[in-house]
PDB file of N, CA and C in Angstrom:
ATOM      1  N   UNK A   1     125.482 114.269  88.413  1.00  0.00           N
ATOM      2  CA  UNK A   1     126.349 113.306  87.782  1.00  0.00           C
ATOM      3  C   UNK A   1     127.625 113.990  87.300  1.00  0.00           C
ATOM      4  N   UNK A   2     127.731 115.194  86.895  1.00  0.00           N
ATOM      5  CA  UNK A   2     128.349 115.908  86.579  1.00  0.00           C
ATOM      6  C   UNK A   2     129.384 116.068  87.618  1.00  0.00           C
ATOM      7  N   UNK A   3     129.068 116.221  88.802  1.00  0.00           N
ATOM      8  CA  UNK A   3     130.056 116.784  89.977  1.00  0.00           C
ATOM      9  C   UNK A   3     130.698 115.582  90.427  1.00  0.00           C
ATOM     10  N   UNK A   4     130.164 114.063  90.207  1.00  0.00           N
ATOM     11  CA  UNK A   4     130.999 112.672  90.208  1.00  0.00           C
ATOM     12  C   UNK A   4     131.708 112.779  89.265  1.00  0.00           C
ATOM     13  N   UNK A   5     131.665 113.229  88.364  1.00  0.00           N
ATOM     14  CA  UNK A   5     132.499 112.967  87.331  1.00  0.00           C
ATOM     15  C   UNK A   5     133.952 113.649  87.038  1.00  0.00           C
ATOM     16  N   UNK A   6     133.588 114.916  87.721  1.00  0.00           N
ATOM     17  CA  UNK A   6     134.485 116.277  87.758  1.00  0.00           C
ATOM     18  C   UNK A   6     135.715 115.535  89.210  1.00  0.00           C
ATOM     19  N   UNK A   7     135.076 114.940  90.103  1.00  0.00           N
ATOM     20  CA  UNK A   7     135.398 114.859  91.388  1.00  0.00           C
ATOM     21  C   UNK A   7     136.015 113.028  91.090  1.00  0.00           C
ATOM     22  N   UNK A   8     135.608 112.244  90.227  1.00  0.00           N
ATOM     23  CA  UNK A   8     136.260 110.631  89.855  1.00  0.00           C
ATOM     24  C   UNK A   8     135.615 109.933  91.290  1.00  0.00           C
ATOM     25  N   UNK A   9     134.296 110.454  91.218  1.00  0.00           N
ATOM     26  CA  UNK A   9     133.495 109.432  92.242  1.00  0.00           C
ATOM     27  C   UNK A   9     132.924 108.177  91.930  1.00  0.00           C
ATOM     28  N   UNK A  10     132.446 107.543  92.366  1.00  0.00           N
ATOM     29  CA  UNK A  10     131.848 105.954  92.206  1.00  0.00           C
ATOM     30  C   UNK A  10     130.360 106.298  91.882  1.00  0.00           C
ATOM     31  N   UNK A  11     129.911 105.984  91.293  1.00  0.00           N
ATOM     32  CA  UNK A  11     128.110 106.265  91.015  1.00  0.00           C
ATOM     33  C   UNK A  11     127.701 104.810  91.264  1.00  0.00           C
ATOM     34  N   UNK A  12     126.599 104.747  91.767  1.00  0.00           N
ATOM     35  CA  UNK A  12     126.140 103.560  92.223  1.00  0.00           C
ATOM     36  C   UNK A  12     124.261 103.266  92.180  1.00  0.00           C
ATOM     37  N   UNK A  13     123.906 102.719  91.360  1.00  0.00           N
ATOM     38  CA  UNK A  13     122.114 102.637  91.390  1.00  0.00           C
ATOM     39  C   UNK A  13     121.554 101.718  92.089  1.00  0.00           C
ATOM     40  N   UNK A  14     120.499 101.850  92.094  1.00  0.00           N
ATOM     41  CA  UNK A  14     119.772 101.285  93.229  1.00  0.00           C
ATOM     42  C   UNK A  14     118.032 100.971  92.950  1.00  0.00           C
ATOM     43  N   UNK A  15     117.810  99.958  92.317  1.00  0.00           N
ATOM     44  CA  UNK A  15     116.109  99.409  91.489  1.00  0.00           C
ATOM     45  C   UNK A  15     115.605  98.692  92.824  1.00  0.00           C
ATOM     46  N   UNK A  16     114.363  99.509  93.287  1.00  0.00           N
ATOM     47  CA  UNK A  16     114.092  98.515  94.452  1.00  0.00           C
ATOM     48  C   UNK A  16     112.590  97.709  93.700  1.00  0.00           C
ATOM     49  N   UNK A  17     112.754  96.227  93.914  1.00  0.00           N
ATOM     50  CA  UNK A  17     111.909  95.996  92.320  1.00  0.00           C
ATOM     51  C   UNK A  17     109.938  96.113  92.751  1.00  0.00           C
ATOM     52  N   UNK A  18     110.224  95.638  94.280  1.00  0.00           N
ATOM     53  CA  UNK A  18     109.220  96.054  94.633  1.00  0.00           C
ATOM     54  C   UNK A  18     109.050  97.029  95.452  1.00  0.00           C
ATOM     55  N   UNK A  19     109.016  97.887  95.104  1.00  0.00           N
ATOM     56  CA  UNK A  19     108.855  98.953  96.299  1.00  0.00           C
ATOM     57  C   UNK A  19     107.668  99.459  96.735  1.00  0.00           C
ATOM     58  N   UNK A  20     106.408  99.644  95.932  1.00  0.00           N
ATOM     59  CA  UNK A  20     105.174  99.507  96.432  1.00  0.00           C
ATOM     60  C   UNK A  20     104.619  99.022  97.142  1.00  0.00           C
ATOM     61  N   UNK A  21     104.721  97.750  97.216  1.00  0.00           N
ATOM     62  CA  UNK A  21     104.580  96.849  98.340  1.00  0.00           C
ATOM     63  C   UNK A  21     105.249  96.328  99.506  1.00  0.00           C
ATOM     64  N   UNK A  22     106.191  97.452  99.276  1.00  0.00           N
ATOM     65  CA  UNK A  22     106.708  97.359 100.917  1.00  0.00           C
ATOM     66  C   UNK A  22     106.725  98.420 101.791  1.00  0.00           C
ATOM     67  N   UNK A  23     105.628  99.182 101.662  1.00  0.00           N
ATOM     68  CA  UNK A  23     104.881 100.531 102.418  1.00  0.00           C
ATOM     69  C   UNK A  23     103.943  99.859 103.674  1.00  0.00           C
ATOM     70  N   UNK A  24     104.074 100.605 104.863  1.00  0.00           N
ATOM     71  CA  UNK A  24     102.981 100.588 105.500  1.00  0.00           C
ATOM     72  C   UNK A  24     101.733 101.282 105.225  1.00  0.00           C
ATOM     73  N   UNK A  25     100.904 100.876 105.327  1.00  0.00           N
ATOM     74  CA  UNK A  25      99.515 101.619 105.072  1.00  0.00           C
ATOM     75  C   UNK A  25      99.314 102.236 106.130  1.00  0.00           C
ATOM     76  N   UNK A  26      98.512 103.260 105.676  1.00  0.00           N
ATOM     77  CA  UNK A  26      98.612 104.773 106.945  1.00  0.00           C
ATOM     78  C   UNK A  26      97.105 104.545 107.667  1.00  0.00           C
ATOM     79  N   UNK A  27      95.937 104.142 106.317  1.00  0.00           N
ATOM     80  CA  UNK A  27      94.464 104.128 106.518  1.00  0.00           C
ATOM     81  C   UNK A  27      94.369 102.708 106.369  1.00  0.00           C
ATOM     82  N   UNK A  28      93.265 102.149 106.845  1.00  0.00           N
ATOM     83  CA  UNK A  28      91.923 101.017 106.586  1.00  0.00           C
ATOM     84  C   UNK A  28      91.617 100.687 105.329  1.00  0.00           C
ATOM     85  N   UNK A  29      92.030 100.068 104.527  1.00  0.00           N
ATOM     86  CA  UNK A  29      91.753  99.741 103.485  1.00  0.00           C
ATOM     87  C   UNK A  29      91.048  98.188 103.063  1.00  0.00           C
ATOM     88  N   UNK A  30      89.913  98.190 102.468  1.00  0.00           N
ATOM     89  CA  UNK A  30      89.396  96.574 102.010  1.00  0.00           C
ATOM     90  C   UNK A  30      89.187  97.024 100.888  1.00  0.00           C
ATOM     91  N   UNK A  31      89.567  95.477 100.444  1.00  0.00           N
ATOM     92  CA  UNK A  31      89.018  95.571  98.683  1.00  0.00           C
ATOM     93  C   UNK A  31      88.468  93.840  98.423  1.00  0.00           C
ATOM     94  N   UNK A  32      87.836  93.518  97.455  1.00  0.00           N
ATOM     95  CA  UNK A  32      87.366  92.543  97.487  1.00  0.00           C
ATOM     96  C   UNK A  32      88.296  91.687  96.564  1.00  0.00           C
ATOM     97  N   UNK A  33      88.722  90.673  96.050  1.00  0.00           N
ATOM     98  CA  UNK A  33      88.751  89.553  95.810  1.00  0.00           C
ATOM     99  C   UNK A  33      88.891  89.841  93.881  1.00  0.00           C
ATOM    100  N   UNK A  34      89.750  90.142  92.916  1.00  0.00           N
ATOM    101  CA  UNK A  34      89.459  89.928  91.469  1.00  0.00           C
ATOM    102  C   UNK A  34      88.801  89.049  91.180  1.00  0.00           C
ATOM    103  N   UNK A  35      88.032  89.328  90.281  1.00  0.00           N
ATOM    104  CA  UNK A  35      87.799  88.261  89.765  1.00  0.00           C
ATOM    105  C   UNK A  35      88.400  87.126  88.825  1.00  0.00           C
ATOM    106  N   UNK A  36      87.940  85.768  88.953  1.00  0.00           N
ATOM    107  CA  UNK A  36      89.365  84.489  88.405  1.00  0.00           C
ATOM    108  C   UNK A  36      90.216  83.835  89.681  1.00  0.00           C
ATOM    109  N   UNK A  37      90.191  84.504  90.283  1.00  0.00           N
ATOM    110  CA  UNK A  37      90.764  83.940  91.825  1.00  0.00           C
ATOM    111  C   UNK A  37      90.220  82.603  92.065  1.00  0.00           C
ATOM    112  N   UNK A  38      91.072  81.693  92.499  1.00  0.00           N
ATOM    113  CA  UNK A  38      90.122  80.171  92.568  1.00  0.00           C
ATOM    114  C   UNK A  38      89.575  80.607  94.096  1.00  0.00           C
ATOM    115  N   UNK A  39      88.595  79.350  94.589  1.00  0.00           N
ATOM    116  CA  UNK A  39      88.247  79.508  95.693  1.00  0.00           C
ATOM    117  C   UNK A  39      87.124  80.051  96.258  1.00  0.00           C
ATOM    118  N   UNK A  40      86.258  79.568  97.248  1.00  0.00           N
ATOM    119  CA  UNK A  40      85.103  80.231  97.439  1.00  0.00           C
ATOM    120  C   UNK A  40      85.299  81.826  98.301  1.00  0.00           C
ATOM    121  N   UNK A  41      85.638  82.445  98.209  1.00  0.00           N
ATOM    122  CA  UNK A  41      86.201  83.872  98.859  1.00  0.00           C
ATOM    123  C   UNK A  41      85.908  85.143  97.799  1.00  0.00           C
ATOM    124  N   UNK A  42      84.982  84.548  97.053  1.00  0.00           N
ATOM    125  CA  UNK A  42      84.248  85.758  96.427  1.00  0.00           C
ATOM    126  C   UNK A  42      83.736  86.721  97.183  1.00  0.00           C
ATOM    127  N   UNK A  43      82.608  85.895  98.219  1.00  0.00           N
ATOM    128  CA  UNK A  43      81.772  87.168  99.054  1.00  0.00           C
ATOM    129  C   UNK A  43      82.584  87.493 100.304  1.00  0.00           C
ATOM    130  N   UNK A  44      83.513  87.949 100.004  1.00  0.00           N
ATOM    131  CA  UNK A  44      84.535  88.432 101.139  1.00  0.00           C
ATOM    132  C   UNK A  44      85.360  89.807 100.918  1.00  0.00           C
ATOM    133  N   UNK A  45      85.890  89.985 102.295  1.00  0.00           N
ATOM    134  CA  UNK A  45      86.474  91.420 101.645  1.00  0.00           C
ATOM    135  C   UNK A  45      87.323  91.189 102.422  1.00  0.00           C
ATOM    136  N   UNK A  46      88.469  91.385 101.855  1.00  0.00           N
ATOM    137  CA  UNK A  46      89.990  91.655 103.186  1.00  0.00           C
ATOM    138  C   UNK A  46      90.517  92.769 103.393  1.00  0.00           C
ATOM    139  N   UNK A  47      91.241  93.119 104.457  1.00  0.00           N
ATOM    140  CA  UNK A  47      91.963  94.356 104.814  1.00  0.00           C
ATOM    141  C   UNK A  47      93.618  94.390 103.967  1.00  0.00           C
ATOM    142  N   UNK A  48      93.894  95.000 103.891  1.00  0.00           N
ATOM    143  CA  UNK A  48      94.998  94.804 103.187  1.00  0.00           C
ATOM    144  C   UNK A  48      96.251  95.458 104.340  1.00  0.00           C
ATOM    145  N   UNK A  49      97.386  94.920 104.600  1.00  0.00           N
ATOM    146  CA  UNK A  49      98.327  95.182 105.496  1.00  0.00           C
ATOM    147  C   UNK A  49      99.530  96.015 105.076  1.00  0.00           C
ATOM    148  N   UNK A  50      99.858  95.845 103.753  1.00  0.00           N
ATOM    149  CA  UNK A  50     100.734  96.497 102.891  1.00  0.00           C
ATOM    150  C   UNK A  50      99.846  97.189 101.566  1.00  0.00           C
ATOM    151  N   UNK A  51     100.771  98.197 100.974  1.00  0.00           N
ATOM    152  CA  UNK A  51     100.427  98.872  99.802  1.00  0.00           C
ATOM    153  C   UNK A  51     100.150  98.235  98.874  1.00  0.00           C
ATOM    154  N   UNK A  52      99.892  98.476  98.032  1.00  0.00           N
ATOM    155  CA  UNK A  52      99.486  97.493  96.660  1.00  0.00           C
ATOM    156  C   UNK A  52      99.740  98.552  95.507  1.00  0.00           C
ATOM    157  N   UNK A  53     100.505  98.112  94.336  1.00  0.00           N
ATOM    158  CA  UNK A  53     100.240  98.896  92.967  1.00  0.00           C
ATOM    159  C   UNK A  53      98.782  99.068  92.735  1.00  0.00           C
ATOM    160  N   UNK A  54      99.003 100.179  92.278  1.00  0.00           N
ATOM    161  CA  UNK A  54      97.380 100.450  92.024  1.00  0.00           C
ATOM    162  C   UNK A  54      96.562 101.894  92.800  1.00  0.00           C
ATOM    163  N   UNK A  55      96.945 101.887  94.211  1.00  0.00           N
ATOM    164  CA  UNK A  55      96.474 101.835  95.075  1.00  0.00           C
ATOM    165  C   UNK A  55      96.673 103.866  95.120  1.00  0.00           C
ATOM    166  N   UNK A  56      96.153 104.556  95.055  1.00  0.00           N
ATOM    167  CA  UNK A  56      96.479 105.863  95.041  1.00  0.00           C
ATOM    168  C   UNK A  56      97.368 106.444  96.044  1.00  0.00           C
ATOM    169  N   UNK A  57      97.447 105.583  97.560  1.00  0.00           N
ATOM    170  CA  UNK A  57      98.452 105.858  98.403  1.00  0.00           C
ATOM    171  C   UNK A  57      99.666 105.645  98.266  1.00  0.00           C
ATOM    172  N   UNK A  58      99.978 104.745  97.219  1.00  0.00           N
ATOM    173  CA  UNK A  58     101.091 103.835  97.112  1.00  0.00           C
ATOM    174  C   UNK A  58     102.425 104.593  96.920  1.00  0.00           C
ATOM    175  N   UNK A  59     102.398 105.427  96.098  1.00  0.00           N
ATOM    176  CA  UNK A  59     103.401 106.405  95.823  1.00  0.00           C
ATOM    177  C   UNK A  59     104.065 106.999  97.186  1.00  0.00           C
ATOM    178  N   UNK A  60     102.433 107.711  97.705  1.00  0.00           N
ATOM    179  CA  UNK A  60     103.314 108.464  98.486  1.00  0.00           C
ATOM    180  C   UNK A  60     103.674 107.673  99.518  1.00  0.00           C
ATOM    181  N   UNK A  61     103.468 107.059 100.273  1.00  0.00           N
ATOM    182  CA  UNK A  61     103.447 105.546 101.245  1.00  0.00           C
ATOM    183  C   UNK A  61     105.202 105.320 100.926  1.00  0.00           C
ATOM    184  N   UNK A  62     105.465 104.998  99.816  1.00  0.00           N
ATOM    185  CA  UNK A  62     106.385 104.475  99.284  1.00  0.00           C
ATOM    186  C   UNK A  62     107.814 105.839 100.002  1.00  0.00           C
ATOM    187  N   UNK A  63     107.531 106.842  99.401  1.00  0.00           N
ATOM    188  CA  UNK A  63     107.879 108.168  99.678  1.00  0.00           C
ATOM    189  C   UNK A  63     108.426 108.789 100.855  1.00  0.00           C
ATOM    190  N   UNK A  64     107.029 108.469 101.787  1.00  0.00           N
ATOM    191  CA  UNK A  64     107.260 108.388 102.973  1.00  0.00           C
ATOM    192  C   UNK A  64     108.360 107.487 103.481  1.00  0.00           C
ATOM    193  N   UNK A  65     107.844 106.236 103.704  1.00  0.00           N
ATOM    194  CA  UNK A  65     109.007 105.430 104.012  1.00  0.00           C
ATOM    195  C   UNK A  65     110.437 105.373 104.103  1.00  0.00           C
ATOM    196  N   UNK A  66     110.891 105.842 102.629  1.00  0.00           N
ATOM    197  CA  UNK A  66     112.335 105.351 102.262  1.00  0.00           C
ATOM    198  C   UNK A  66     112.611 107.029 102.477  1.00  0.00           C
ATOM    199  N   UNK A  67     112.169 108.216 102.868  1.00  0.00           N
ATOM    200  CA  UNK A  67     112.622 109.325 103.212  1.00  0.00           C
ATOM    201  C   UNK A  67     112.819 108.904 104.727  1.00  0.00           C
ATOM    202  N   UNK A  68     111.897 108.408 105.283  1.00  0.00           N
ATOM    203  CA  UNK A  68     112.298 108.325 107.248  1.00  0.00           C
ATOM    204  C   UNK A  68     113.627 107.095 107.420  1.00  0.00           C
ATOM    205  N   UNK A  69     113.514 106.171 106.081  1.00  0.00           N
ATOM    206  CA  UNK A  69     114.703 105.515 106.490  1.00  0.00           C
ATOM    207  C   UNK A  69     116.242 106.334 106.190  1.00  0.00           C
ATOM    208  N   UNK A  70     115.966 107.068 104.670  1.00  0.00           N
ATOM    209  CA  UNK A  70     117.527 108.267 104.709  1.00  0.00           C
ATOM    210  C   UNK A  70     117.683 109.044 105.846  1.00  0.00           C
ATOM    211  N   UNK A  71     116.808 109.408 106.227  1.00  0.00           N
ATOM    212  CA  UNK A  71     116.642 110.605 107.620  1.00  0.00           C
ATOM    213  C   UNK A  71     117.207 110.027 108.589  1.00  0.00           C
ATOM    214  N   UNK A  72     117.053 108.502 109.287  1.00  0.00           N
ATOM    215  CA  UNK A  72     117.442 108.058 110.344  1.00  0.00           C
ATOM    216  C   UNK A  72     119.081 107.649 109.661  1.00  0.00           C
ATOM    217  N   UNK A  73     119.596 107.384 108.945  1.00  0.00           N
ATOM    218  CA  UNK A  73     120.918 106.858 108.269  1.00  0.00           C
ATOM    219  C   UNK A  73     121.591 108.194 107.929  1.00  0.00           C
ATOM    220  N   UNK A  74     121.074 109.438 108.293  1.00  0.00           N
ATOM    221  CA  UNK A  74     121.998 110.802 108.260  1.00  0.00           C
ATOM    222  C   UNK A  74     121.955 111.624 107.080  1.00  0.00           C
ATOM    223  N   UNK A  75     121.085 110.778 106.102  1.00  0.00           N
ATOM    224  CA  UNK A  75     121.065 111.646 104.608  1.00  0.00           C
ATOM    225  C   UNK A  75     120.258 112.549 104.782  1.00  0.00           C
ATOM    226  N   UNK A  76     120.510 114.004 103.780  1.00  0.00           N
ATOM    227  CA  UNK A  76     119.659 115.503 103.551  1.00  0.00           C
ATOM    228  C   UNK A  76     119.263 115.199 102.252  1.00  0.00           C
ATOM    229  N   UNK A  77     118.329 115.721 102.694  1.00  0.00           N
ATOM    230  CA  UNK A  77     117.117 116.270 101.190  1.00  0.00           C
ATOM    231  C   UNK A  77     118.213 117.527 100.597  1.00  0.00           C
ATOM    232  N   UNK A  78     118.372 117.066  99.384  1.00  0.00           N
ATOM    233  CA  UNK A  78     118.559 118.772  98.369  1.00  0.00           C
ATOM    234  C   UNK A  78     117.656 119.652  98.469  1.00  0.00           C
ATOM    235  N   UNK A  79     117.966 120.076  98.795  1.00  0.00           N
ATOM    236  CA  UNK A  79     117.321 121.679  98.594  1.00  0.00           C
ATOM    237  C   UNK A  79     116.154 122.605  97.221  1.00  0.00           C
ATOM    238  N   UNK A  80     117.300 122.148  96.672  1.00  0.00           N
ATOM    239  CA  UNK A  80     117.092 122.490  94.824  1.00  0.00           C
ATOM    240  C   UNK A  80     115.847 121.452  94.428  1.00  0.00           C
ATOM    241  N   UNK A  81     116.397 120.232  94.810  1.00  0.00           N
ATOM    242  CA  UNK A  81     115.210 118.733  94.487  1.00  0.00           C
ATOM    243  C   UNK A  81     115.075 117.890  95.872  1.00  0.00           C
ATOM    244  N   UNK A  82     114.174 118.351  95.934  1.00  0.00           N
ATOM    245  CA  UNK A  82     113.630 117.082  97.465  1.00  0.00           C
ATOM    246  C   UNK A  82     113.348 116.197  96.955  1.00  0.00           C
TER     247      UNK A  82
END
């Protein structure tokens, strides 16, 4: 922030609000149904297609992702901080 500031650059942020859930999942994942859910779909289990908060992959999933999308759009990892 320092070197925008020195240099009278534009700083610009960026809240992606969901970003967890817009990961591909790498593995097979089912989980069943919370409970309170209306509907008879208790004794069921679904696969899940996207990440979910919660989910111990989610982070890095997340991680993954939005690094292969800077990578293809020409951006470098720092060095100092990846």
């Amino acid at each position: 922030m320092v070197v925008a500031v020195e240099r009278d650059w534009e700083i610009e942020h960026v809240d992606v609000v969901g970003a967890y859930l817009n990961s591909e999942l790498e593995e097979t994942i089912y989980m069943k149904i919370p409970e309170g859910v209306d509907g008879d779909v208790q004794n069921y289990v679904f696969r899940l297609n996207k990440s979910l908060y919660g989910l111990k992959q989610a982070g890095k999933n997340w991680y993954d992702f939005l690094s292969n999308v800077m990578d293809n759009l020409g951006f470098m990892k720092c060095v100092s901080d990846p």
